[in-house]
Protein backbone atom coordinates (compact mmCIF):
# COMPACT_ATOMS: atom_id res chain seq x y z
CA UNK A 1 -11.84 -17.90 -7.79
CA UNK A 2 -14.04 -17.97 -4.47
CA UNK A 3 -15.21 -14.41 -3.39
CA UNK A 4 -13.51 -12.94 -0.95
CA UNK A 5 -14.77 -12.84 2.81
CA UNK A 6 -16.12 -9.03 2.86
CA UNK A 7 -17.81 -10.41 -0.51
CA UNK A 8 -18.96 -13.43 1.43
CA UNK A 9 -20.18 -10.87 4.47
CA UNK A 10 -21.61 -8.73 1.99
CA UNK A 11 -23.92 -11.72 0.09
CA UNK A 12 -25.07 -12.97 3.70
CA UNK A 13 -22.88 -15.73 2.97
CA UNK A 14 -20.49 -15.43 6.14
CA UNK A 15 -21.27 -14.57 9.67
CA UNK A 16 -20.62 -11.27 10.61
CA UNK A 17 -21.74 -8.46 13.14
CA UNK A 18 -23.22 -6.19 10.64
CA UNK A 19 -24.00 -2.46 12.30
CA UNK A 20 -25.15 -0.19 8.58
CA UNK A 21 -25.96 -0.97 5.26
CA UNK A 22 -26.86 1.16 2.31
CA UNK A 23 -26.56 0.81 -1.21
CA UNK A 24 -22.76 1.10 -1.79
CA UNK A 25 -21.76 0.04 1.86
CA UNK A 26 -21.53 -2.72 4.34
CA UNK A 27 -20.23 -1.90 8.10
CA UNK A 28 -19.49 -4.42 10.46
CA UNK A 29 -17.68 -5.05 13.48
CA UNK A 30 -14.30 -6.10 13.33
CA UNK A 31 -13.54 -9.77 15.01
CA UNK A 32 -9.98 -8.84 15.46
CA UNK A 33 -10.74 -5.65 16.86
CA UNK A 34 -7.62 -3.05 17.68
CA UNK A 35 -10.24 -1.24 20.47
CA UNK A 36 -13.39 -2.19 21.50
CA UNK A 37 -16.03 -0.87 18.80
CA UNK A 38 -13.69 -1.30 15.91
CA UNK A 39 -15.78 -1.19 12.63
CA UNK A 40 -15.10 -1.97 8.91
CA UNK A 41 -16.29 0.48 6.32
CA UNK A 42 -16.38 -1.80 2.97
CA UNK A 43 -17.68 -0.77 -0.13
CA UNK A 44 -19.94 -3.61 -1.68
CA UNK A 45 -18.41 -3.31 -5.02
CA UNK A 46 -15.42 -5.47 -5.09
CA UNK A 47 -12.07 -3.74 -5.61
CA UNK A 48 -9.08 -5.09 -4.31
CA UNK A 49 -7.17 -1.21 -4.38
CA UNK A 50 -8.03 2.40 -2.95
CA UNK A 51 -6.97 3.73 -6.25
CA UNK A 52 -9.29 1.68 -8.53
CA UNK A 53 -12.42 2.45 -6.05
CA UNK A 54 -14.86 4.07 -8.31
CA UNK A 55 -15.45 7.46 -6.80
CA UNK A 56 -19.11 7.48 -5.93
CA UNK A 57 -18.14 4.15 -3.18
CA UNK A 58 -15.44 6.21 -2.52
CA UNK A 59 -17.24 9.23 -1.17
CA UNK A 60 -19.83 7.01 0.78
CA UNK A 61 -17.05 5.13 2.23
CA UNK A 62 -16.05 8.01 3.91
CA UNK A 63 -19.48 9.89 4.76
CA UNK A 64 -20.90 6.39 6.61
CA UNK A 65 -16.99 6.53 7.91
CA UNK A 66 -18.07 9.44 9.67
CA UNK A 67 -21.41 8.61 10.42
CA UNK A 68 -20.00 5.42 12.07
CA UNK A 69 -17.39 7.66 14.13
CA UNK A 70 -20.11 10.11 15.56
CA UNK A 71 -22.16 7.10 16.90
CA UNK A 72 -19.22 5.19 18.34
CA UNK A 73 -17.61 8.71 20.07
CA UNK A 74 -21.07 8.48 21.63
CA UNK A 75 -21.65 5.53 22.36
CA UNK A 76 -18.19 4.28 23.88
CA UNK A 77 -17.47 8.13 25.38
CA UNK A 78 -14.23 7.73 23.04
CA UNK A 79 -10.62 9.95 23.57
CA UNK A 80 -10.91 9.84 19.64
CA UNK A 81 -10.87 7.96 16.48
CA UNK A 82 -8.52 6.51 14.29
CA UNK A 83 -9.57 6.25 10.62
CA UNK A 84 -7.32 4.43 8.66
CA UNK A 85 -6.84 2.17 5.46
CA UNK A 86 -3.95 -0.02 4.09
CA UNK A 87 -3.01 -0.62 0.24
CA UNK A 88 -0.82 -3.19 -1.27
CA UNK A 89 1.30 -5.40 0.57
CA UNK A 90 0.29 -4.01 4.06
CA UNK A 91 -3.33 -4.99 3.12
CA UNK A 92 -5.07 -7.79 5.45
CA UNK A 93 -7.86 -8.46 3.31
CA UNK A 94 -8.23 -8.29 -0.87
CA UNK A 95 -10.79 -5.64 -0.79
CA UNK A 96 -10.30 -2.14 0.09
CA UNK A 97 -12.15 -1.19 3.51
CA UNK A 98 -11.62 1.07 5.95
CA UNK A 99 -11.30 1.30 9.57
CA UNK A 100 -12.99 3.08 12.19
CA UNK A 101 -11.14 2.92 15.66
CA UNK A 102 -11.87 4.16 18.62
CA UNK A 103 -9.56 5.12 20.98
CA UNK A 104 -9.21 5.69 24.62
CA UNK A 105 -6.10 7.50 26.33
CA UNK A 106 -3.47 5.26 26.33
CA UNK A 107 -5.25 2.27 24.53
CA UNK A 108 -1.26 1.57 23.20
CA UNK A 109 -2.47 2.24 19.59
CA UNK A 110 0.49 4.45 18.35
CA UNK A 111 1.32 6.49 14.89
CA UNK A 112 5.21 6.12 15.41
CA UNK A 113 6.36 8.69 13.71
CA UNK A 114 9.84 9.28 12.47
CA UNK A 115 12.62 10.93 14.73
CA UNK A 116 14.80 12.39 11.98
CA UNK A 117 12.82 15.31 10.11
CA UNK A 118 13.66 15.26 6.40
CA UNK A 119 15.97 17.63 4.38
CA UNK A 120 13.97 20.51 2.92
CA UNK A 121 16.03 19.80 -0.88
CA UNK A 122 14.26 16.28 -0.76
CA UNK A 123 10.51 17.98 0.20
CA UNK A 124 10.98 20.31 -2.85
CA UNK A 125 11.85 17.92 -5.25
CA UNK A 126 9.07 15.66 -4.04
CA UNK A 127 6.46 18.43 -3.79
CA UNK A 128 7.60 19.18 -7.88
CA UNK A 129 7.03 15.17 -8.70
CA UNK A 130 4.04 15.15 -7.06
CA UNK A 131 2.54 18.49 -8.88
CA UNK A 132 3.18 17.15 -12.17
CA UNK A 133 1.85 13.52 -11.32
CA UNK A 134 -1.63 15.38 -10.45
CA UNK A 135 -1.53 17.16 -13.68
């Protein structure tokens, strides 16, 4: 199986507009940006899932993540940031990453978020799932 393009980014092996590197990371600018200044956090260990990320790429995922967001609010005199990351079938790429946006008042980058606000019978009996799944 050919390595995946972050992989490829990561060996030097595909172009890319790399802006930090460490040990456990590789940032780079996004070529399909959503904003201006949109960077890719990826973790140079290989792992197609957020939940099978060892923890130690994990953690520096998120502390260059923020590292990364300081320079760009700076930089680009940003509204905000947007960090985000997709799993599964909502995935673009086969490696988890994540995704540093900035954002500018009304850039038309939206969170829709539901109109109808849940039952609180259906919270409860989630909130009791989800207590015994982190047991």
């Amino acid at each position: 199986m050919d390595p995946c393009i972050f992989c490829r980014i990561i060996a030097r092996e595909s172009e890319a507009y790399i802006i930090y590197e460490n040990d456990y990371v590789c940032c780079f600018l996004d070529k399909f940006p959503i904003n201006h200044g949109h960077v890719l956090v990826v973790p140079k260990k290989h792992c197609p899932e957020f939940t099978e990320v060892d923890q130690e790429s994990l953690l520096e995922v998120i502390i260059v993540a923020q590292k990364v967001a300081s320079a760009l609010e700076k930089l680009l005199h940003t509204d905000g940031i947007t960090i985000m990351q997709n799993n599964g079938i909502f995935k673009d790429v086969e490696h988890y990453h994540m995704h540093v946006v900035p954002r500018f008042k009304d850039d038309g980058f939206a969170w829709v978020e539901p109109e109808i606000k849940v039952n609180s019978d259906v919270l409860i009996k989630l909130k009791v799932s989800l207590l015994q799944a982190l047991i």
